[in-house]
PDB file of N, CA and C in Angstrom:
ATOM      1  N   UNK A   1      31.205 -10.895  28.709  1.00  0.00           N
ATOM      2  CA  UNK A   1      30.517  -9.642  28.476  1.00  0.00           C
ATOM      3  C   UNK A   1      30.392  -9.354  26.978  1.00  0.00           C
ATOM      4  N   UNK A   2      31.559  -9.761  26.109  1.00  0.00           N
ATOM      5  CA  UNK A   2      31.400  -9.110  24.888  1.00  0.00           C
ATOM      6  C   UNK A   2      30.537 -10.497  24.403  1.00  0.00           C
ATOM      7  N   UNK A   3      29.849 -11.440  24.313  1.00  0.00           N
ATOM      8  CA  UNK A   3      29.280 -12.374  23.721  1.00  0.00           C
ATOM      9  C   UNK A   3      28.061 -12.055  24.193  1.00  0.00           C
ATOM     10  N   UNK A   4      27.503 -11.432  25.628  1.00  0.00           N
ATOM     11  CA  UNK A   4      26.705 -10.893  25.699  1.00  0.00           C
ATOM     12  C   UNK A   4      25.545  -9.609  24.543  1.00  0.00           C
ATOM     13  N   UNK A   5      27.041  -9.203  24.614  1.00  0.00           N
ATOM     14  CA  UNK A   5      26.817  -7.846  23.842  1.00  0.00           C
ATOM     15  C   UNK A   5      26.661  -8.258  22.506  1.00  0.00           C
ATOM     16  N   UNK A   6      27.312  -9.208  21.623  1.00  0.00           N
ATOM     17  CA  UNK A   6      26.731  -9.794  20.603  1.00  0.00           C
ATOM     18  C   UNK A   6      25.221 -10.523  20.691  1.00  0.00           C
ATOM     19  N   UNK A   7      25.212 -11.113  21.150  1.00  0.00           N
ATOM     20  CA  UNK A   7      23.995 -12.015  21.442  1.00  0.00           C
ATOM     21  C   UNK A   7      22.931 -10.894  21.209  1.00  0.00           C
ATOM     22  N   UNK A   8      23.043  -9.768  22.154  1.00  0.00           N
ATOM     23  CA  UNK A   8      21.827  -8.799  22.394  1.00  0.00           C
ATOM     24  C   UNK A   8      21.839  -8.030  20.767  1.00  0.00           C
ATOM     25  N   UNK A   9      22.883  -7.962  20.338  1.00  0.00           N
ATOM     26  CA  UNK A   9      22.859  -6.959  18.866  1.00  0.00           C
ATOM     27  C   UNK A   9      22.244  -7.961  18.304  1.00  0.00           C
ATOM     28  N   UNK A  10      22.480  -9.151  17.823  1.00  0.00           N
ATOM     29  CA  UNK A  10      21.718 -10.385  17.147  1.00  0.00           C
ATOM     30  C   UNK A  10      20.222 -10.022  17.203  1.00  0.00           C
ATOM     31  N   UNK A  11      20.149 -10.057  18.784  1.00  0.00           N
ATOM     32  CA  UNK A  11      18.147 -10.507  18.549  1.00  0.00           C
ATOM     33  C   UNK A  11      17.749  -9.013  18.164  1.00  0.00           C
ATOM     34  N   UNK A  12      18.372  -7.810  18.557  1.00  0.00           N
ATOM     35  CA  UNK A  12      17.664  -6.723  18.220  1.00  0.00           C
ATOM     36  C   UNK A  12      17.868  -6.334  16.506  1.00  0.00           C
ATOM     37  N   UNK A  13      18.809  -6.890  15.767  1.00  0.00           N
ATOM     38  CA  UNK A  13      19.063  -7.181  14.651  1.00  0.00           C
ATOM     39  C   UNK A  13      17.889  -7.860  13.834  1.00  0.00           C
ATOM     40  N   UNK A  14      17.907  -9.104  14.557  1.00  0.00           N
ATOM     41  CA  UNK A  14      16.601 -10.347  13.948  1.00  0.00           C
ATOM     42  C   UNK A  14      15.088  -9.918  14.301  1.00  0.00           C
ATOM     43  N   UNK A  15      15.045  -8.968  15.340  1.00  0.00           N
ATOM     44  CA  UNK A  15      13.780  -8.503  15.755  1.00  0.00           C
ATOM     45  C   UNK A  15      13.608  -7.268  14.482  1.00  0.00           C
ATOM     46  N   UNK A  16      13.845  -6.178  14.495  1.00  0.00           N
ATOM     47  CA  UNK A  16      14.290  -5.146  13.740  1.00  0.00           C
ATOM     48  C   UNK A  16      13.507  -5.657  12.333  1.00  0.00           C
ATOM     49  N   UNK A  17      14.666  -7.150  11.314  1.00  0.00           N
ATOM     50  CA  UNK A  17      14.080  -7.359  10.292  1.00  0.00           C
ATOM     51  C   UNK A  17      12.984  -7.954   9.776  1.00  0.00           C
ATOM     52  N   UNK A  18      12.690  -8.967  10.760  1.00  0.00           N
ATOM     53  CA  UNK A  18      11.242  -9.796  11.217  1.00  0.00           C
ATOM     54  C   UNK A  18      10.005  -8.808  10.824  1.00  0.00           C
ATOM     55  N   UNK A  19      10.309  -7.193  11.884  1.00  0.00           N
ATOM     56  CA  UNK A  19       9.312  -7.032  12.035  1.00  0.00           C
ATOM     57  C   UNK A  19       9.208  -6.000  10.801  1.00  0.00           C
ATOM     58  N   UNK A  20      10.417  -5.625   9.983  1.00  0.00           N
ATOM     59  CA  UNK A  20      10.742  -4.754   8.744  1.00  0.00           C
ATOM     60  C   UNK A  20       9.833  -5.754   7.354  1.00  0.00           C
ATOM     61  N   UNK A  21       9.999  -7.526   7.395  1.00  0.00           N
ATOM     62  CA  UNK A  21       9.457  -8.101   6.544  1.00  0.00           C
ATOM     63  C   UNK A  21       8.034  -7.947   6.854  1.00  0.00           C
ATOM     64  N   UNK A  22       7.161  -8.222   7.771  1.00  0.00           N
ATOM     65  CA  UNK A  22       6.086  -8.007   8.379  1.00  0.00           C
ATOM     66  C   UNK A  22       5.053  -7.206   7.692  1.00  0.00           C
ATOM     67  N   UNK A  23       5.813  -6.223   7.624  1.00  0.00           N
ATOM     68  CA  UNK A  23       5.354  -4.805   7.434  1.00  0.00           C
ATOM     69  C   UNK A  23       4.960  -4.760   5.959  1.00  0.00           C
ATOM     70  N   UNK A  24       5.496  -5.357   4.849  1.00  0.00           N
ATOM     71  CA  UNK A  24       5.557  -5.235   3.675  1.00  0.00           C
ATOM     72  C   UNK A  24       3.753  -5.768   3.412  1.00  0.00           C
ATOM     73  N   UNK A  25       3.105  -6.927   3.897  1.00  0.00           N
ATOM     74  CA  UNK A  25       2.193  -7.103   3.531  1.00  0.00           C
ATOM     75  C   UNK A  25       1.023  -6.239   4.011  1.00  0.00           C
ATOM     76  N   UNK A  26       1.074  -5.655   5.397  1.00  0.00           N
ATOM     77  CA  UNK A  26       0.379  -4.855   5.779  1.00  0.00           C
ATOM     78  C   UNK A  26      -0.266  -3.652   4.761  1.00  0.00           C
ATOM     79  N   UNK A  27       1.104  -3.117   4.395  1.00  0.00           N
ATOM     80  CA  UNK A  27       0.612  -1.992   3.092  1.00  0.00           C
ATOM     81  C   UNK A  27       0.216  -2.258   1.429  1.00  0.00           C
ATOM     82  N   UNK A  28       0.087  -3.525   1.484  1.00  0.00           N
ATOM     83  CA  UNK A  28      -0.893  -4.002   0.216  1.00  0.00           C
ATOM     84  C   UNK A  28      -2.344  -4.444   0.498  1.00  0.00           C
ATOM     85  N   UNK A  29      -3.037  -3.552  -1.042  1.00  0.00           N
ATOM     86  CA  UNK A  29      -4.251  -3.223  -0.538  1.00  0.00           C
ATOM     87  C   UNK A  29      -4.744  -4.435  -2.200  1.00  0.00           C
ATOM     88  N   UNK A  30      -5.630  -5.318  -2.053  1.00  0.00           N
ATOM     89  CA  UNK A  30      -6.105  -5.851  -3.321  1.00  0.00           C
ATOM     90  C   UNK A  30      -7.725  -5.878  -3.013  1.00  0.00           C
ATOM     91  N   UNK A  31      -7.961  -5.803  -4.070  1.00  0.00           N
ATOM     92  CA  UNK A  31      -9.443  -5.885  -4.561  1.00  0.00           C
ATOM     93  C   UNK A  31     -10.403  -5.338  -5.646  1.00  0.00           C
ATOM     94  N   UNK A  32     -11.481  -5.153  -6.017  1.00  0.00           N
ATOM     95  CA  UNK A  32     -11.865  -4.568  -7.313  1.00  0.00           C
ATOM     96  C   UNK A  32     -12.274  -3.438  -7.036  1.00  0.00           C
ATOM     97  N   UNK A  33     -11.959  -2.255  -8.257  1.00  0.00           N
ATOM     98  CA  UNK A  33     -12.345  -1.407  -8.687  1.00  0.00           C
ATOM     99  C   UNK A  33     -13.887  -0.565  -8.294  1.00  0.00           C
ATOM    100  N   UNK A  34     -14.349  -0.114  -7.670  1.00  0.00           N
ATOM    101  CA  UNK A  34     -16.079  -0.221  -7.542  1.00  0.00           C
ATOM    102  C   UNK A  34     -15.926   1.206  -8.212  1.00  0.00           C
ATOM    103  N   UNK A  35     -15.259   2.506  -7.820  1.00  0.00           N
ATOM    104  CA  UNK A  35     -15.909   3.694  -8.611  1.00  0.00           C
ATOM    105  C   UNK A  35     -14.710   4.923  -8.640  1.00  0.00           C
ATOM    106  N   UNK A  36     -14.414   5.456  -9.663  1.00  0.00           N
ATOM    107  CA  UNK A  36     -13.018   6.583  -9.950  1.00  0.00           C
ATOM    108  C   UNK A  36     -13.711   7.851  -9.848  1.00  0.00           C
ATOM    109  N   UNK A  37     -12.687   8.346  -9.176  1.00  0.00           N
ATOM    110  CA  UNK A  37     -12.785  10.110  -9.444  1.00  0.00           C
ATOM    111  C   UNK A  37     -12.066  10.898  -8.981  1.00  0.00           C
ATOM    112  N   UNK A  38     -12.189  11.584 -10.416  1.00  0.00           N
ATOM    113  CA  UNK A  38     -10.691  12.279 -10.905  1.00  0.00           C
ATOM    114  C   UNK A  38     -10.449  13.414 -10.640  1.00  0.00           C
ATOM    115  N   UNK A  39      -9.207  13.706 -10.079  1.00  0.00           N
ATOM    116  CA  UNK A  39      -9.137  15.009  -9.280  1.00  0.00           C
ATOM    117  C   UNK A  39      -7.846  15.857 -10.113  1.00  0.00           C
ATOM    118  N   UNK A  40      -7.401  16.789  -9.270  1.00  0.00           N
ATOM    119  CA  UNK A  40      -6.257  17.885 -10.148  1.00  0.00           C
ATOM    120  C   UNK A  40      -4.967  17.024 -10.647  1.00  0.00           C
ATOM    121  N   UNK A  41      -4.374  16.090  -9.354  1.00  0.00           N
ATOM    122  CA  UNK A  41      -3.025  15.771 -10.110  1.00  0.00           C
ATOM    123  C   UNK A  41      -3.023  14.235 -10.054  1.00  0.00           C
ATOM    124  N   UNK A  42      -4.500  13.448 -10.330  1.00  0.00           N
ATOM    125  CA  UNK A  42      -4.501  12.370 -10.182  1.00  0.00           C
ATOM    126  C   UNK A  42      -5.703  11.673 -10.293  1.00  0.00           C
ATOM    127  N   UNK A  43      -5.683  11.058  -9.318  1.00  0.00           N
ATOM    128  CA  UNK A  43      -7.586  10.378  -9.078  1.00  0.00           C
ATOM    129  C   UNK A  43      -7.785   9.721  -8.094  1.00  0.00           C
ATOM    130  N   UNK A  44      -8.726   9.425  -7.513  1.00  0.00           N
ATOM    131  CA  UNK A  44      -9.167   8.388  -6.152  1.00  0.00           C
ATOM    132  C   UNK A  44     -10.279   7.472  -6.632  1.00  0.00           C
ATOM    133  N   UNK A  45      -9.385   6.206  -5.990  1.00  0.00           N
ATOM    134  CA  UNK A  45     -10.090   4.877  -6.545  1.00  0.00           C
ATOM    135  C   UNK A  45     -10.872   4.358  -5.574  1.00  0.00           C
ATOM    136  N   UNK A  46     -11.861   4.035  -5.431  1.00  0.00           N
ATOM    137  CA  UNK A  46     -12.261   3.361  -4.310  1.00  0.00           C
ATOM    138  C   UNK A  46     -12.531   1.761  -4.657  1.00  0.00           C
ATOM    139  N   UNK A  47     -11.890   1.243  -3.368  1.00  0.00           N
ATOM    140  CA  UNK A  47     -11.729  -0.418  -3.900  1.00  0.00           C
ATOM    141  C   UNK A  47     -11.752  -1.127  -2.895  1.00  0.00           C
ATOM    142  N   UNK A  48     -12.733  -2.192  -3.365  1.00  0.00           N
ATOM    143  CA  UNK A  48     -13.548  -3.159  -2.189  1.00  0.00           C
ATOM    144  C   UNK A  48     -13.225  -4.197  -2.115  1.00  0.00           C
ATOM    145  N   UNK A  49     -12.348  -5.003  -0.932  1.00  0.00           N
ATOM    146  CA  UNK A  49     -11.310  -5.792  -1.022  1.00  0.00           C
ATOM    147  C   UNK A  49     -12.267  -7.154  -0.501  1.00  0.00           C
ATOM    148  N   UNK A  50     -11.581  -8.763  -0.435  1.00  0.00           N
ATOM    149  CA  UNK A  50     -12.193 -10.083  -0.715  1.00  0.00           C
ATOM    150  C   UNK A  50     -12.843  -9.819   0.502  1.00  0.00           C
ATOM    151  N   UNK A  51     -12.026  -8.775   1.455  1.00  0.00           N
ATOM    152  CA  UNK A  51     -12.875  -9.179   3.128  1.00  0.00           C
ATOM    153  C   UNK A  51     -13.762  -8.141   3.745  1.00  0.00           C
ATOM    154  N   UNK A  52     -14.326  -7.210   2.370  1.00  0.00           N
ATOM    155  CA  UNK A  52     -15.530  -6.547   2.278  1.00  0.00           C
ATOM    156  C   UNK A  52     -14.685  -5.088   3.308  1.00  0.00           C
ATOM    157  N   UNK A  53     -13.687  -4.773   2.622  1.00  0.00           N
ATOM    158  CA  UNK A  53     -13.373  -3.385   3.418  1.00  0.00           C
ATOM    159  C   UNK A  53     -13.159  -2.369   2.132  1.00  0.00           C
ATOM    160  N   UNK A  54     -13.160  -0.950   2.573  1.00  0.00           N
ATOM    161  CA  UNK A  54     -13.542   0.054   0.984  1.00  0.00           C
ATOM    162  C   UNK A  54     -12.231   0.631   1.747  1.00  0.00           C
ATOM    163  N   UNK A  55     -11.493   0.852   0.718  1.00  0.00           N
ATOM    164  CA  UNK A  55     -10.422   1.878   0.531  1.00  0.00           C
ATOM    165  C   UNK A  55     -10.186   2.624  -0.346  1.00  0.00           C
ATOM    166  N   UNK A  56      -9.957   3.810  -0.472  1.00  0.00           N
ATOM    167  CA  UNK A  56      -9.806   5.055  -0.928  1.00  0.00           C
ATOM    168  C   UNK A  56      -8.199   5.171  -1.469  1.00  0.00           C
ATOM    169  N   UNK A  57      -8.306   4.569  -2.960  1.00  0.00           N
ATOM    170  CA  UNK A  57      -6.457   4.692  -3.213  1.00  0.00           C
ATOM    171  C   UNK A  57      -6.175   6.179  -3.769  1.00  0.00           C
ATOM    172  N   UNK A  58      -5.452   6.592  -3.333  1.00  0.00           N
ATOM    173  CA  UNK A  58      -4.890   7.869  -3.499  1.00  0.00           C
ATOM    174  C   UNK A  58      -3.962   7.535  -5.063  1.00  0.00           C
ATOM    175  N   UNK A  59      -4.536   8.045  -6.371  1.00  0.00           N
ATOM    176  CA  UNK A  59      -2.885   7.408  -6.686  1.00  0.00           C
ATOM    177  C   UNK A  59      -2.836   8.733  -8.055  1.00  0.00           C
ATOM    178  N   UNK A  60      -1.522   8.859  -7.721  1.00  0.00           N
ATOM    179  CA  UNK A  60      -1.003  10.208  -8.781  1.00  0.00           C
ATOM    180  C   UNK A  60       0.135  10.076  -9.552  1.00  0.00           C
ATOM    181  N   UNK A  61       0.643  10.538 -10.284  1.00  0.00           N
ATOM    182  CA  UNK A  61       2.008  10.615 -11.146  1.00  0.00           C
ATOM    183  C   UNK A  61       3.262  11.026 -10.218  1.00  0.00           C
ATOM    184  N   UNK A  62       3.172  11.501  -9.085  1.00  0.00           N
ATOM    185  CA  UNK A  62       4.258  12.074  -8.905  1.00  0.00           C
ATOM    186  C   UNK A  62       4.007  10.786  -7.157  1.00  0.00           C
ATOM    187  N   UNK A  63       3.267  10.356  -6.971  1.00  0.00           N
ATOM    188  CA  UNK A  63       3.158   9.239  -5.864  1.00  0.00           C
ATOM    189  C   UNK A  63       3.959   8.116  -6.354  1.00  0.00           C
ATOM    190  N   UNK A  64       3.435   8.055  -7.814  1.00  0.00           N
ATOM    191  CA  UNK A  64       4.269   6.256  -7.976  1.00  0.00           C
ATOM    192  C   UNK A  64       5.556   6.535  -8.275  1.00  0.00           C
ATOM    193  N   UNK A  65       5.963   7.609  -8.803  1.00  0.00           N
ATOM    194  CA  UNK A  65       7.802   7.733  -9.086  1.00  0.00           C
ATOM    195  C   UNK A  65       7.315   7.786 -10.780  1.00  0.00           C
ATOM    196  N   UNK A  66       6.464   8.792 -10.963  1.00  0.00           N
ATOM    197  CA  UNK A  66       7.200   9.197 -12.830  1.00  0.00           C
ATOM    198  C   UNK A  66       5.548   8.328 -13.581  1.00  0.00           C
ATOM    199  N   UNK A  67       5.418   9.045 -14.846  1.00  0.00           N
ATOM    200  CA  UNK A  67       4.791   8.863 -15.756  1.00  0.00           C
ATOM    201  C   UNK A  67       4.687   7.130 -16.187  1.00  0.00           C
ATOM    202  N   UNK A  68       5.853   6.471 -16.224  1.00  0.00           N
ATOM    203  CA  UNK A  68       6.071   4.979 -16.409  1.00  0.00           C
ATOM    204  C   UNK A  68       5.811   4.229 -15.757  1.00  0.00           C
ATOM    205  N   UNK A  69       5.043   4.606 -14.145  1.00  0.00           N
ATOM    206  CA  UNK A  69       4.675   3.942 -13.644  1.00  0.00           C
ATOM    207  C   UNK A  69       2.976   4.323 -13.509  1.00  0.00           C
ATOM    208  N   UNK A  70       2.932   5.170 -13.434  1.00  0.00           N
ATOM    209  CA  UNK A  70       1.478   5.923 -13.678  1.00  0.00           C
ATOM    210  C   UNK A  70       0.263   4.912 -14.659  1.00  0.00           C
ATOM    211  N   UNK A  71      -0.660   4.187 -14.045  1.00  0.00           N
ATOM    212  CA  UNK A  71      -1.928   3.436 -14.968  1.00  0.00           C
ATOM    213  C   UNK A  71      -3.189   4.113 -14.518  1.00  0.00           C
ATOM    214  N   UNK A  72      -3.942   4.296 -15.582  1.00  0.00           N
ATOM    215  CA  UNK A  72      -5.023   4.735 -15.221  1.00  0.00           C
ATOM    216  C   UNK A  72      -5.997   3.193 -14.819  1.00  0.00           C
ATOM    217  N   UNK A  73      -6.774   3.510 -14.032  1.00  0.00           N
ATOM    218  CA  UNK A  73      -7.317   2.083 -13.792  1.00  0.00           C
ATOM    219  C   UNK A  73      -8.951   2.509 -14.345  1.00  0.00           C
ATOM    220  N   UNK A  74      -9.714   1.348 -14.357  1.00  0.00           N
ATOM    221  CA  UNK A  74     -11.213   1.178 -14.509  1.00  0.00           C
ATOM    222  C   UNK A  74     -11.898   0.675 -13.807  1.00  0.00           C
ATOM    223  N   UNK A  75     -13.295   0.830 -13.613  1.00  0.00           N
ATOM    224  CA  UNK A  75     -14.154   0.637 -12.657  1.00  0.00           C
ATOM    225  C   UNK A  75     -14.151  -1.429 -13.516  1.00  0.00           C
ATOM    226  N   UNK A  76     -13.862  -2.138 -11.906  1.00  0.00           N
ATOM    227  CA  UNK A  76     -14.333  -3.597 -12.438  1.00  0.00           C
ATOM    228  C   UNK A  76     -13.108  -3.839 -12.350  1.00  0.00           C
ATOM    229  N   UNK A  77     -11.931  -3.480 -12.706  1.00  0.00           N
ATOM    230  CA  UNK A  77     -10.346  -3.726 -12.331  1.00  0.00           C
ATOM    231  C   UNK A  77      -9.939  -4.656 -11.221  1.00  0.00           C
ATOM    232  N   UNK A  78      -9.434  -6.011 -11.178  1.00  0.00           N
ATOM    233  CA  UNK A  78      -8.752  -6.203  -9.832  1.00  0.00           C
ATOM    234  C   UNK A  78      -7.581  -5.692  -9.977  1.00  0.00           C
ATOM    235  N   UNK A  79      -7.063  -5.339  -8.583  1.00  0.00           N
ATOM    236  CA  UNK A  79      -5.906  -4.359  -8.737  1.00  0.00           C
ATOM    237  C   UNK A  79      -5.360  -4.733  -7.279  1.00  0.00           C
ATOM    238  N   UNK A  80      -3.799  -4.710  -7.052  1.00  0.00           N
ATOM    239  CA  UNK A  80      -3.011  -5.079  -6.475  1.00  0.00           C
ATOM    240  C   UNK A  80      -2.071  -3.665  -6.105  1.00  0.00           C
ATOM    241  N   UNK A  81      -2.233  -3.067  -4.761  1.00  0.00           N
ATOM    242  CA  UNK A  81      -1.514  -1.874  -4.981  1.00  0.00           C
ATOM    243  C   UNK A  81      -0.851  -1.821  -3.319  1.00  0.00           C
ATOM    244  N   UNK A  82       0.814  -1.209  -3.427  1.00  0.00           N
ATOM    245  CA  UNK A  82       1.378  -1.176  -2.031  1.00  0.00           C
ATOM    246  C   UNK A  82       1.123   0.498  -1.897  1.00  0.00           C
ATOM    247  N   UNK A  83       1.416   0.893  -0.567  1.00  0.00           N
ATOM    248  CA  UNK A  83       1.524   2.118  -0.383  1.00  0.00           C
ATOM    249  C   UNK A  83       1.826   2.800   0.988  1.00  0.00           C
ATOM    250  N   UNK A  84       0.956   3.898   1.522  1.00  0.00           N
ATOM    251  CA  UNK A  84       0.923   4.327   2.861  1.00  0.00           C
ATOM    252  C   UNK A  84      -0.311   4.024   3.037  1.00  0.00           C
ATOM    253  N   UNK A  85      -0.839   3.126   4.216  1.00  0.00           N
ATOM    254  CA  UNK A  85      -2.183   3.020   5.014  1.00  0.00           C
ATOM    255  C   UNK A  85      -2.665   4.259   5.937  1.00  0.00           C
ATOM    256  N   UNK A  86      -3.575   4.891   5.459  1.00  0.00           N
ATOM    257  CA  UNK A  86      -3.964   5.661   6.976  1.00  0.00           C
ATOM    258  C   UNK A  86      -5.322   5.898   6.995  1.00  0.00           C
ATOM    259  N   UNK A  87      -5.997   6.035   7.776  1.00  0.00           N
ATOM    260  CA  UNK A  87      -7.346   5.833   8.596  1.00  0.00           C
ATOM    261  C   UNK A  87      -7.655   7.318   9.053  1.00  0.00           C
ATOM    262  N   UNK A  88      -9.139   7.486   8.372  1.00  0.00           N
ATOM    263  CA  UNK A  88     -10.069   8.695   9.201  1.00  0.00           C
ATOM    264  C   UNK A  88     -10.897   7.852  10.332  1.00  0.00           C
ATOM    265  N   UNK A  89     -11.989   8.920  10.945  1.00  0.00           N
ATOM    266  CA  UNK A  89     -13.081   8.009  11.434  1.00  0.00           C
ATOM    267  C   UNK A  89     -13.526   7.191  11.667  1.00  0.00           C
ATOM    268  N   UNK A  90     -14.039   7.238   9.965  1.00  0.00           N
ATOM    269  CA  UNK A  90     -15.048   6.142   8.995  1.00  0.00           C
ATOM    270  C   UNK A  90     -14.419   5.822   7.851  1.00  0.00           C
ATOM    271  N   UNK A  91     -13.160   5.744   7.140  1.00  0.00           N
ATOM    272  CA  UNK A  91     -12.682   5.730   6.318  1.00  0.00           C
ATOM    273  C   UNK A  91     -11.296   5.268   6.285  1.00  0.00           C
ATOM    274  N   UNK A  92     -10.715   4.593   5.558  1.00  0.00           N
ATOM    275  CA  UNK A  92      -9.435   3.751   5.047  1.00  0.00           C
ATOM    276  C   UNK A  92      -8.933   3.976   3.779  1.00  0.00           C
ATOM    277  N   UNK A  93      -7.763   4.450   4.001  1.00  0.00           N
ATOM    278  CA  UNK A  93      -7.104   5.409   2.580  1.00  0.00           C
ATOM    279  C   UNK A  93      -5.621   4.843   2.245  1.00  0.00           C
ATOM    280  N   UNK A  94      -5.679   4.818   0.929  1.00  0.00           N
ATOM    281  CA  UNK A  94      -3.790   4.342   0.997  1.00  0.00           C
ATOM    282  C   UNK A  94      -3.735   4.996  -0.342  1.00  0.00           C
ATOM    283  N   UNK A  95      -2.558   5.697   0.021  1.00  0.00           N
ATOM    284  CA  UNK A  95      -1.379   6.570  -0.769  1.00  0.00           C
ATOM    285  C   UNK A  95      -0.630   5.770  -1.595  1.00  0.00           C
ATOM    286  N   UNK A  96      -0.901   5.423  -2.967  1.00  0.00           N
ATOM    287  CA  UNK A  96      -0.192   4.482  -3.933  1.00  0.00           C
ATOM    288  C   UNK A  96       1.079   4.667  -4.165  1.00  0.00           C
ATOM    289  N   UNK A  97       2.198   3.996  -3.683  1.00  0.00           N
ATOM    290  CA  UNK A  97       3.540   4.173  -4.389  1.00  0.00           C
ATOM    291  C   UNK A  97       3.734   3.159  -5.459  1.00  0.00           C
ATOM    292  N   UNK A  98       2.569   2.043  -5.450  1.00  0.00           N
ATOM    293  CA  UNK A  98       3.394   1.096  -6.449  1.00  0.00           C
ATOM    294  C   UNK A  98       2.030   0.543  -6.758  1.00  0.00           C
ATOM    295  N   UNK A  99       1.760   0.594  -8.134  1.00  0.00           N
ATOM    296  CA  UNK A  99       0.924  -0.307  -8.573  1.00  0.00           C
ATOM    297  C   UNK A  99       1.414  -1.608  -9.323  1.00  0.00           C
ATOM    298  N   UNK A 100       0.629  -2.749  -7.980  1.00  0.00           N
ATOM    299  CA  UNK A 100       1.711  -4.441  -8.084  1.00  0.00           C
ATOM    300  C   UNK A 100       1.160  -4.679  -9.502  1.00  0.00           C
ATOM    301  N   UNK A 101      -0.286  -4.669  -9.004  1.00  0.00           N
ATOM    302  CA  UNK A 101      -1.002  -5.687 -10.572  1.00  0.00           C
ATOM    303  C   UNK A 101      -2.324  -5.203 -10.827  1.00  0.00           C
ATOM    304  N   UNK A 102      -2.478  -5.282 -12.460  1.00  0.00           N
ATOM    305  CA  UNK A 102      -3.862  -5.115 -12.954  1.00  0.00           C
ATOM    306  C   UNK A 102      -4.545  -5.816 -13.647  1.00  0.00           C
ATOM    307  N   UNK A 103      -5.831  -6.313 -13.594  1.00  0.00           N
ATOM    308  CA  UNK A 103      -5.912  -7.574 -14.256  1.00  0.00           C
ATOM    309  C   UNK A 103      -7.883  -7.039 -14.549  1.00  0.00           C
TER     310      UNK A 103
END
């Protein structure tokens, strides 16, 4: 019984982190720059990724964790950014916590 009971903590353990690594690529958004605009405590980027999808990056000073992480980006930018994914309608939006890369 108790090897049972290990066994079962194992896979729900290995399931758990599997699907915790998983997850990490889901919320990175890459692609270029197409057009900015700048709002009260930040700006919204819209950016058109290799597999022709437009997302709406949310990204502010107080989203990425502080001024030092804070880049202003430019239209034409490839840009590499993790965050929160979420979906209107017609529309695909992610909430920047981390800007990976700018190039």
């Amino acid at each position: 019984m108790k090897n049972l009971k290990r066994v079962s903590f194992l896979i729900v353990l290995m399931t758990f982190v599997i699907s915790c690594a998983c997850m990490k690529d889901k919320n990175t958004v890459s692609g270029k720059v197409a057009s900015i605009e700048f709002g009260k405590d930040g700006y919204t980027a819209k950016i058109n990724t290799d597999k022709n999808e437009v997302y709406f990056a949310v990204i502010s000073i107080v989203n990425v964790g502080g001024p030092q992480n804070y880049k202003k980006l430019k239209e034409g930018d490839e840009v590499s950014l993790k965050g929160d994914i979420w979906k209107t309608d017609t529309e695909k939006h992610i909430t920047v916590r981390e800007i990976v890369s700018v190039k």
